[in-house]
N, C-alpha and C. Protein backbone atom coordinates (compact mmCIF):
# COMPACT_ATOMS: atom_id res chain seq x y z
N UNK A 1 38.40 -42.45 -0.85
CA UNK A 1 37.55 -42.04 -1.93
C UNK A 1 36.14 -41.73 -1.43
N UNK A 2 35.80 -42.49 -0.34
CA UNK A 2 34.51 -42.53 -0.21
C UNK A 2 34.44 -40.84 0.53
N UNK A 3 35.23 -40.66 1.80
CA UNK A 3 35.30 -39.52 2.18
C UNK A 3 35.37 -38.18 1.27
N UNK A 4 36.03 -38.48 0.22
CA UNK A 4 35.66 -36.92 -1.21
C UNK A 4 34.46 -37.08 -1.30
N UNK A 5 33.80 -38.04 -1.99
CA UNK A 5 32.49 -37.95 -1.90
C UNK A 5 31.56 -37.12 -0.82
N UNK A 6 31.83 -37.91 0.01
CA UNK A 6 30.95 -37.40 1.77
C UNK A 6 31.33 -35.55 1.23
N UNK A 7 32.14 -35.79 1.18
CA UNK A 7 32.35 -34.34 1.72
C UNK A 7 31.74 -33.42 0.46
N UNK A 8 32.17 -33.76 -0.81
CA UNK A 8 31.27 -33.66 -2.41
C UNK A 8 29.86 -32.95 -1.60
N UNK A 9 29.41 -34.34 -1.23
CA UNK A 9 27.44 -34.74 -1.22
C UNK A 9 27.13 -32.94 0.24
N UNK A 10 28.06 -33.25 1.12
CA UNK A 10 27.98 -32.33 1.90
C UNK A 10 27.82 -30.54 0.85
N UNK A 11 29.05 -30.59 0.82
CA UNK A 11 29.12 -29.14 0.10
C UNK A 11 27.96 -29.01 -1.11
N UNK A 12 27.30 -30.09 -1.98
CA UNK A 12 26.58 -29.83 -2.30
C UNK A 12 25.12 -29.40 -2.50
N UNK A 13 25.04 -29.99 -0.60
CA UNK A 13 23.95 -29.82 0.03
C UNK A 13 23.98 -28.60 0.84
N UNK A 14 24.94 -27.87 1.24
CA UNK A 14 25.42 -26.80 1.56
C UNK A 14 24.79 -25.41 0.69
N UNK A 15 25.24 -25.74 -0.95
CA UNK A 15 25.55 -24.82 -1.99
C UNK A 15 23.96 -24.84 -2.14
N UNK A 16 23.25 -25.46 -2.20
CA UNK A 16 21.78 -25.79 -2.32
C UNK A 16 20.42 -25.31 -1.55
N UNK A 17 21.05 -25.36 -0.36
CA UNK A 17 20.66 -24.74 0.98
C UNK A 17 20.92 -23.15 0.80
N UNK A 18 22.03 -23.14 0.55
CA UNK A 18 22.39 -21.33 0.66
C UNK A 18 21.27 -20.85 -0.50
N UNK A 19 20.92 -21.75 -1.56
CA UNK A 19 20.62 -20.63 -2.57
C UNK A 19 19.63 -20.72 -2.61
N UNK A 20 18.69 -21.57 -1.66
CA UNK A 20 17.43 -21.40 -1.22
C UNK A 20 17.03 -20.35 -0.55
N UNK A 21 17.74 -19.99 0.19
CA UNK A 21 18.20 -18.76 1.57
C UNK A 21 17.83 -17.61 0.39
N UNK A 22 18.57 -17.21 -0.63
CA UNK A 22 18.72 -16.12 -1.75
C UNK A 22 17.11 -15.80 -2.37
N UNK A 23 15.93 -17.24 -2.12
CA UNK A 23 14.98 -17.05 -2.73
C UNK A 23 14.09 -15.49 -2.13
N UNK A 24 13.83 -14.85 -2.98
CA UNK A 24 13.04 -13.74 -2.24
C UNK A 24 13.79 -12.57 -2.05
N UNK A 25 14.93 -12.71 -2.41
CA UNK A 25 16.04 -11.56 -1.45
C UNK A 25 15.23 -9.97 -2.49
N UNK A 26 14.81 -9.72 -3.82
CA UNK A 26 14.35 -8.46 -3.72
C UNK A 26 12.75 -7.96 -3.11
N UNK A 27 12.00 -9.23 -3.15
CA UNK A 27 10.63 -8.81 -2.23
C UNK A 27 11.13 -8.14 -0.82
N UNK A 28 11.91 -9.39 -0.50
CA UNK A 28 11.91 -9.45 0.84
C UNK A 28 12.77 -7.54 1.48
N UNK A 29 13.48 -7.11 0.43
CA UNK A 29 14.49 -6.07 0.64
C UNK A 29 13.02 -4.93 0.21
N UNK A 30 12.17 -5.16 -0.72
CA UNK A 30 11.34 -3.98 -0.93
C UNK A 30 10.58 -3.87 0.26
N UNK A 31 9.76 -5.29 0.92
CA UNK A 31 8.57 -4.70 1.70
C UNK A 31 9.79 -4.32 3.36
N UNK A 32 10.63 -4.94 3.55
CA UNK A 32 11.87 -4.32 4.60
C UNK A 32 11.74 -2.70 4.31
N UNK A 33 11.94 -2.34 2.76
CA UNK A 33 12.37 -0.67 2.78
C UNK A 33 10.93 0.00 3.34
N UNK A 34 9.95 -0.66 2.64
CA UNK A 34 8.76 -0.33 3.10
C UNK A 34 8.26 -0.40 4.34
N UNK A 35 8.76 -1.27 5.21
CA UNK A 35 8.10 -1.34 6.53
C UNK A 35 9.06 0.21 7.44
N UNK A 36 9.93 -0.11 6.82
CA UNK A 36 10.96 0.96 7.39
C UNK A 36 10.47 2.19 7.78
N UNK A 37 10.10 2.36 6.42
CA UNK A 37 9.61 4.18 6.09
C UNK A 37 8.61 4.13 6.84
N UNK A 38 7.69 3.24 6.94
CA UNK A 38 6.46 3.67 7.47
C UNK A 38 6.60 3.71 9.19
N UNK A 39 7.93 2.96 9.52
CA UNK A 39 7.93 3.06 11.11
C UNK A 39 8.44 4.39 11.17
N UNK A 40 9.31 4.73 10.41
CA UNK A 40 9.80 6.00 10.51
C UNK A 40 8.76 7.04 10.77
N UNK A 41 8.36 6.99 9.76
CA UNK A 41 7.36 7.88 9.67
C UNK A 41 6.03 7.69 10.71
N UNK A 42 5.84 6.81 10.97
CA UNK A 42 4.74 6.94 12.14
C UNK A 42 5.66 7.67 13.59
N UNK A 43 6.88 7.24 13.68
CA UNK A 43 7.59 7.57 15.02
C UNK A 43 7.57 9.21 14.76
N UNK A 44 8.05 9.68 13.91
CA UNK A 44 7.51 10.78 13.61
C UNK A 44 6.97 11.94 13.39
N UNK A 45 5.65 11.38 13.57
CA UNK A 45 4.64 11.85 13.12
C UNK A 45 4.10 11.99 14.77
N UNK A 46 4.02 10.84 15.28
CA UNK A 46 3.70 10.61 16.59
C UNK A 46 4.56 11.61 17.76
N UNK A 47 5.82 12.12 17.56
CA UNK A 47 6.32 12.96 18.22
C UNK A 47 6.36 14.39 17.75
N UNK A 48 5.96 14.67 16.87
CA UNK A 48 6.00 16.16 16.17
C UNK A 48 5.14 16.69 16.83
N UNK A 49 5.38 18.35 16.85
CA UNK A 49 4.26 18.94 17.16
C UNK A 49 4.19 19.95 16.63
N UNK A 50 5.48 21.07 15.67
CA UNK A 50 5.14 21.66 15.09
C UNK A 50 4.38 21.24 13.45
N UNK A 51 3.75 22.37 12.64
CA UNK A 51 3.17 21.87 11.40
C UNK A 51 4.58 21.78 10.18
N UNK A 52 5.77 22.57 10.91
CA UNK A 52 6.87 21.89 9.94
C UNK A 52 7.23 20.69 10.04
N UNK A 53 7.78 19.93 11.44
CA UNK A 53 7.60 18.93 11.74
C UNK A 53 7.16 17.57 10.70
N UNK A 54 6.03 17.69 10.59
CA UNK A 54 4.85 17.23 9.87
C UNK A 54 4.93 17.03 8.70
N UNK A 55 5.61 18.40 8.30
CA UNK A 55 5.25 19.02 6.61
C UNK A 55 6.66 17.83 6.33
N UNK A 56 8.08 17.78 7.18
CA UNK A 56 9.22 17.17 6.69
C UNK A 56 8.95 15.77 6.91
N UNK A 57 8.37 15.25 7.74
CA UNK A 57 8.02 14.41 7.93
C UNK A 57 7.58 13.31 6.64
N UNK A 58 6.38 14.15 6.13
CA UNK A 58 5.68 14.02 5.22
C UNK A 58 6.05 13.63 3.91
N UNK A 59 7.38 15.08 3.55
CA UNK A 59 7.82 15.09 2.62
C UNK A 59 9.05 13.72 2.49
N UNK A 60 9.63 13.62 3.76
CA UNK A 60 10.28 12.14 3.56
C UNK A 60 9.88 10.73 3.31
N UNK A 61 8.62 10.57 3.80
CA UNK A 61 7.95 9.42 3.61
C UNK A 61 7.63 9.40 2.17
N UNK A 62 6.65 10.22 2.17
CA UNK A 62 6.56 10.53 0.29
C UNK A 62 7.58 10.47 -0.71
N UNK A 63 8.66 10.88 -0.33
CA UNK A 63 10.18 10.46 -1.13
C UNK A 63 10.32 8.92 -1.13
N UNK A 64 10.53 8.46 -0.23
CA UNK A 64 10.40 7.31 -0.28
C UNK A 64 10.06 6.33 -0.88
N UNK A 65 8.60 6.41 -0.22
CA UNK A 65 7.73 5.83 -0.92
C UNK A 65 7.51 5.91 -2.69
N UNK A 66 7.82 7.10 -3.18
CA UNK A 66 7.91 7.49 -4.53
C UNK A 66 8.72 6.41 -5.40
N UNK A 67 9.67 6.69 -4.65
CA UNK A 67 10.83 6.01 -5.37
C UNK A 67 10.76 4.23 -5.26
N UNK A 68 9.96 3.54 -4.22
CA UNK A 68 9.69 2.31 -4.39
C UNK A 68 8.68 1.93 -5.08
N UNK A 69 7.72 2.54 -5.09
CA UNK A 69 6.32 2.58 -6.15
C UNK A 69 6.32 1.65 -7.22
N UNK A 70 7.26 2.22 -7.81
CA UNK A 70 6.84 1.28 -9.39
C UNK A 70 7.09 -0.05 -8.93
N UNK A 71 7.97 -0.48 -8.06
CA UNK A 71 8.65 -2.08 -7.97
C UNK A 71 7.63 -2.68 -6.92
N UNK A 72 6.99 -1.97 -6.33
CA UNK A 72 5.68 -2.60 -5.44
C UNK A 72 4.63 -2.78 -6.32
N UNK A 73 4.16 -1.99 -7.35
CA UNK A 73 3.25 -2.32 -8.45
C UNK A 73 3.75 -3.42 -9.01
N UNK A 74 4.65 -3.67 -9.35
CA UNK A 74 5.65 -4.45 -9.92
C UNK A 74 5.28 -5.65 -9.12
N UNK A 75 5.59 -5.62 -8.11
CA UNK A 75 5.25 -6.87 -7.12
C UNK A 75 4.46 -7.48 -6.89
N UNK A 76 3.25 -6.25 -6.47
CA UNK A 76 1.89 -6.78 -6.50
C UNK A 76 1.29 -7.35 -7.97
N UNK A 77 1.74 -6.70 -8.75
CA UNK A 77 1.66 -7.75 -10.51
C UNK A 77 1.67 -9.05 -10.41
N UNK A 78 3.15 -9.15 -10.30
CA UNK A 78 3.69 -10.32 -10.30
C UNK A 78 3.24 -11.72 -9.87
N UNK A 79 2.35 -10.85 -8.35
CA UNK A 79 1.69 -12.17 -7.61
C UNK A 79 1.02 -11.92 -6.49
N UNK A 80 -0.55 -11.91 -7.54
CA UNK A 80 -1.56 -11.29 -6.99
C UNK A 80 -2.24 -12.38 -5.69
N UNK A 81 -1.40 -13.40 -5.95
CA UNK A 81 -2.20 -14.44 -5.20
C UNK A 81 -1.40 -14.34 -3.64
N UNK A 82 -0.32 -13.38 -3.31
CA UNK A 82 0.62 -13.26 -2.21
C UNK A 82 -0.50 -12.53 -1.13
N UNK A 83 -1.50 -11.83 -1.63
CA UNK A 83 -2.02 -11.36 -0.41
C UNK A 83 -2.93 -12.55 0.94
N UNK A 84 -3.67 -13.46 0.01
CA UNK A 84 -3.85 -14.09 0.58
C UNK A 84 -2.76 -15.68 1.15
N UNK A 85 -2.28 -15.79 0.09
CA UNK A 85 -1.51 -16.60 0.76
C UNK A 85 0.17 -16.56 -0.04
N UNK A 86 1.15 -15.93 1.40
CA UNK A 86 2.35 -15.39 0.81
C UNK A 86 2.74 -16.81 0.93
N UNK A 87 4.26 -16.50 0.50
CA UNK A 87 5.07 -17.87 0.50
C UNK A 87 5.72 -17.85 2.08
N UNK A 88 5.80 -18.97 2.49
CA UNK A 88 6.50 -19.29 3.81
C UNK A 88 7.83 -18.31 3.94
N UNK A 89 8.65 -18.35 3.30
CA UNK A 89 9.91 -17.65 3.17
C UNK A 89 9.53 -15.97 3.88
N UNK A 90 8.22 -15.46 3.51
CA UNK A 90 8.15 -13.96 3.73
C UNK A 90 7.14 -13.62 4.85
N UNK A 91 7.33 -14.48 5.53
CA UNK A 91 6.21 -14.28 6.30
C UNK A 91 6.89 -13.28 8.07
N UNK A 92 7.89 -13.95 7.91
CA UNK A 92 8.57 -13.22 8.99
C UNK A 92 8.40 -11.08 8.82
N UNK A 93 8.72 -11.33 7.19
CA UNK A 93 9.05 -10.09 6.85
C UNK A 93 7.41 -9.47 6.66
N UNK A 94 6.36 -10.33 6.11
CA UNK A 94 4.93 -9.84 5.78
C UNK A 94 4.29 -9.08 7.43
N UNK A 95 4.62 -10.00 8.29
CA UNK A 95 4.28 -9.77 9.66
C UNK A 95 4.80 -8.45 10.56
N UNK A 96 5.96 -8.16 9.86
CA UNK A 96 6.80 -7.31 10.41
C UNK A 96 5.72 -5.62 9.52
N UNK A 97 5.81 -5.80 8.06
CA UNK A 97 5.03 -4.94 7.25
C UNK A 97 3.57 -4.72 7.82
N UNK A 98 2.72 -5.65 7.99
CA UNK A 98 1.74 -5.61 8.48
C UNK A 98 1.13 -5.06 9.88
N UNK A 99 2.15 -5.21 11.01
CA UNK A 99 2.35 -4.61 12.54
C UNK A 99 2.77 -3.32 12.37
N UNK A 100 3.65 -2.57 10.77
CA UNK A 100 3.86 -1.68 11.03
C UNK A 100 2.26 -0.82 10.13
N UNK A 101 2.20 -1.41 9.49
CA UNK A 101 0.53 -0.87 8.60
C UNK A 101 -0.35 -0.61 9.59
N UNK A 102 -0.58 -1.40 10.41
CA UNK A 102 -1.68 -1.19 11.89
C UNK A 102 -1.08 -0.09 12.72
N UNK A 103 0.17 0.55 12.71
CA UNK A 103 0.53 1.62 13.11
C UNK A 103 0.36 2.65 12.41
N UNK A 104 0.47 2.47 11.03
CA UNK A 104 0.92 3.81 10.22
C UNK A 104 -0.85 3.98 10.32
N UNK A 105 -1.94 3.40 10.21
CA UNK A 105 -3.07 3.19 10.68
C UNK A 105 -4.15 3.88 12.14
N UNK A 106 -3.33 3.31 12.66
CA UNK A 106 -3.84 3.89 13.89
C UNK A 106 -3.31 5.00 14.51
N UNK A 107 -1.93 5.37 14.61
CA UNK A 107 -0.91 6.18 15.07
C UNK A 107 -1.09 7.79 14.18
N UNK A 108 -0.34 7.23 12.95
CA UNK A 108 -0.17 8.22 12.05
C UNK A 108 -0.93 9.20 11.86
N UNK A 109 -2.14 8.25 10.93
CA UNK A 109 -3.33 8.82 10.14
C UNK A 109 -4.34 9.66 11.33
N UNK A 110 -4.36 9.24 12.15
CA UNK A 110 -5.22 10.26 12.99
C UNK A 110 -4.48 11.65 13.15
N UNK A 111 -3.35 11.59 13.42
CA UNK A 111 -2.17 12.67 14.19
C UNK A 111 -2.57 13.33 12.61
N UNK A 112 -2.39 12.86 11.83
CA UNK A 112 -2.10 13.87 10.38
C UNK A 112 -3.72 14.24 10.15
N UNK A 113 -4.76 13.69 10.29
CA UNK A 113 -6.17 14.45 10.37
C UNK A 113 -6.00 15.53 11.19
N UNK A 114 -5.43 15.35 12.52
CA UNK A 114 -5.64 16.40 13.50
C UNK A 114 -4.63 17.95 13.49
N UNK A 115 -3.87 17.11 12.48
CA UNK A 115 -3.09 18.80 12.33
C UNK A 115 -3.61 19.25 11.35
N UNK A 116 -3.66 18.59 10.28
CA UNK A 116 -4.42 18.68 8.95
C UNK A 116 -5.45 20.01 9.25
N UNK A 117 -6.50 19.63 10.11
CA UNK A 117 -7.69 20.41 10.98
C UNK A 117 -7.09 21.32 11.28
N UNK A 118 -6.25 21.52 12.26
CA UNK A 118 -6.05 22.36 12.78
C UNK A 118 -5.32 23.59 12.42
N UNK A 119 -4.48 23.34 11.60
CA UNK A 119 -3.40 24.10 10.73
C UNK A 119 -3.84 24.15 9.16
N UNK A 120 -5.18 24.43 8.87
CA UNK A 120 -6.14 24.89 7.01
C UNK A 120 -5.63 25.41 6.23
N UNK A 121 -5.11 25.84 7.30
CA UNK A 121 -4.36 27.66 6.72
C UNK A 121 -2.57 27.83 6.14
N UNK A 122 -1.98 26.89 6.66
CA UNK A 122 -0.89 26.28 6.57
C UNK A 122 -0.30 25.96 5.11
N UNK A 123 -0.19 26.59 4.37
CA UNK A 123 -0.21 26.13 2.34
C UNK A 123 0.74 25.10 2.52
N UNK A 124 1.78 25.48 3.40
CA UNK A 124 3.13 24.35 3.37
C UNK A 124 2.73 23.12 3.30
N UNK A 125 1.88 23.17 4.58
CA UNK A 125 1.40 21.98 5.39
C UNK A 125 0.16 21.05 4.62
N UNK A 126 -0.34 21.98 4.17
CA UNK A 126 -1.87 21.77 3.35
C UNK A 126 -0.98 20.80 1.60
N UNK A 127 -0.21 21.58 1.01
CA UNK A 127 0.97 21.09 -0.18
C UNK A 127 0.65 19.77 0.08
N UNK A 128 1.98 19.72 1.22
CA UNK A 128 2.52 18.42 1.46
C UNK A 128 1.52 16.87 1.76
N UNK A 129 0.17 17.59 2.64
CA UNK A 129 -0.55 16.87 2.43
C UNK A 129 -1.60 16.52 1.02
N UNK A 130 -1.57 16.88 0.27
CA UNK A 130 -2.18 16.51 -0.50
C UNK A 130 -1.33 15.75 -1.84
N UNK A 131 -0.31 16.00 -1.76
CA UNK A 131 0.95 14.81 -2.07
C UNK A 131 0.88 13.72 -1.49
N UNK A 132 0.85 13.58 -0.24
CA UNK A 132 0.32 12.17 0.60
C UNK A 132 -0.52 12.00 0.20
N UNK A 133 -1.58 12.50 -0.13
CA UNK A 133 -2.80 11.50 -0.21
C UNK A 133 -3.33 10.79 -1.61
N UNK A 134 -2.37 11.97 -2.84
CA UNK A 134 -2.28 11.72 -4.21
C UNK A 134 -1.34 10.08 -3.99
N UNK A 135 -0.40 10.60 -2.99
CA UNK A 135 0.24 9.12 -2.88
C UNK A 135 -0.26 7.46 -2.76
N UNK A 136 -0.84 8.24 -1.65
CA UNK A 136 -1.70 7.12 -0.83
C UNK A 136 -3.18 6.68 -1.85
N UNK A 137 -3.64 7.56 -2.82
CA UNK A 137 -4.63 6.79 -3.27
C UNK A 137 -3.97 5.98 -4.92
N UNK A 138 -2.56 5.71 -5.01
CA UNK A 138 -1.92 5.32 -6.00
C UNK A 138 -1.24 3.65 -5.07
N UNK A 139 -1.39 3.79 -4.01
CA UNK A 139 -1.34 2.17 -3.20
C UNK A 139 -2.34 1.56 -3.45
């Protein structure tokens, strides 16, 4: 008898454990989609050299990003107090978002000034950027 038990107390500590594991699973899956796109898109951006390149580039990230938008507003709602201090659970994943932000940062945003400059004339190119940046000033 005592052993059902043991084994009871086990599996229940098991079932308990797992669904701790579950805490976070849609943050944790949004800022993942998010870190994604933006590595994508810096890798990219960083190897392109034509202004189509750029322009598709562009236009994928911006898809993206579009489509996660509302649930990151959503997020950042939810819990305004995560910037300064997230929960332990997301930190693996905050760190991962954040290393890729200092890229999309340093990498990206210059490369896209410098074609930006260079290619004025470009309507495609010129479009697409100003969709990014309608984007980017809605973060």
């Amino acid at each position: 008898m005592k052993v059902k038990r043991m084994v009871f107390a086990v599996l229940i500590c098991l079932f308990l454990a797992g669904c701790g594991g579950a805490k976070y699973v849609e943050e944790k899956t949004l800022l993942t989609t998010v870190t994604t796109a933006m590595e994508t898109f810096t890798s990219a951006i960083s190897s392109a050299g034509a202004p189509a390149e750029i322009t598709q580039a562009i236009g994928a990230f911006t898809g993206k990003i579009e489509e996660v938008l509302p649930k990151m507003k959503e997020m950042s709602d939810a819990h305004p107090d995560w910037k300064d201090n997230p929960p332990q659970e997301l930190q693996g994943v905050i760190d991962k978002f954040k290393a890729a932000t200092e890229n999309f940062k340093s990498q990206a945003m210059p490369k896209i000034v410098q074609v930006a400059q260079e290619n004025a004339d470009n309507l495609e190119l010129q479009d697409s950027l100003k969709k990014f940046g309608d984007l980017m000033s809605q973060l």
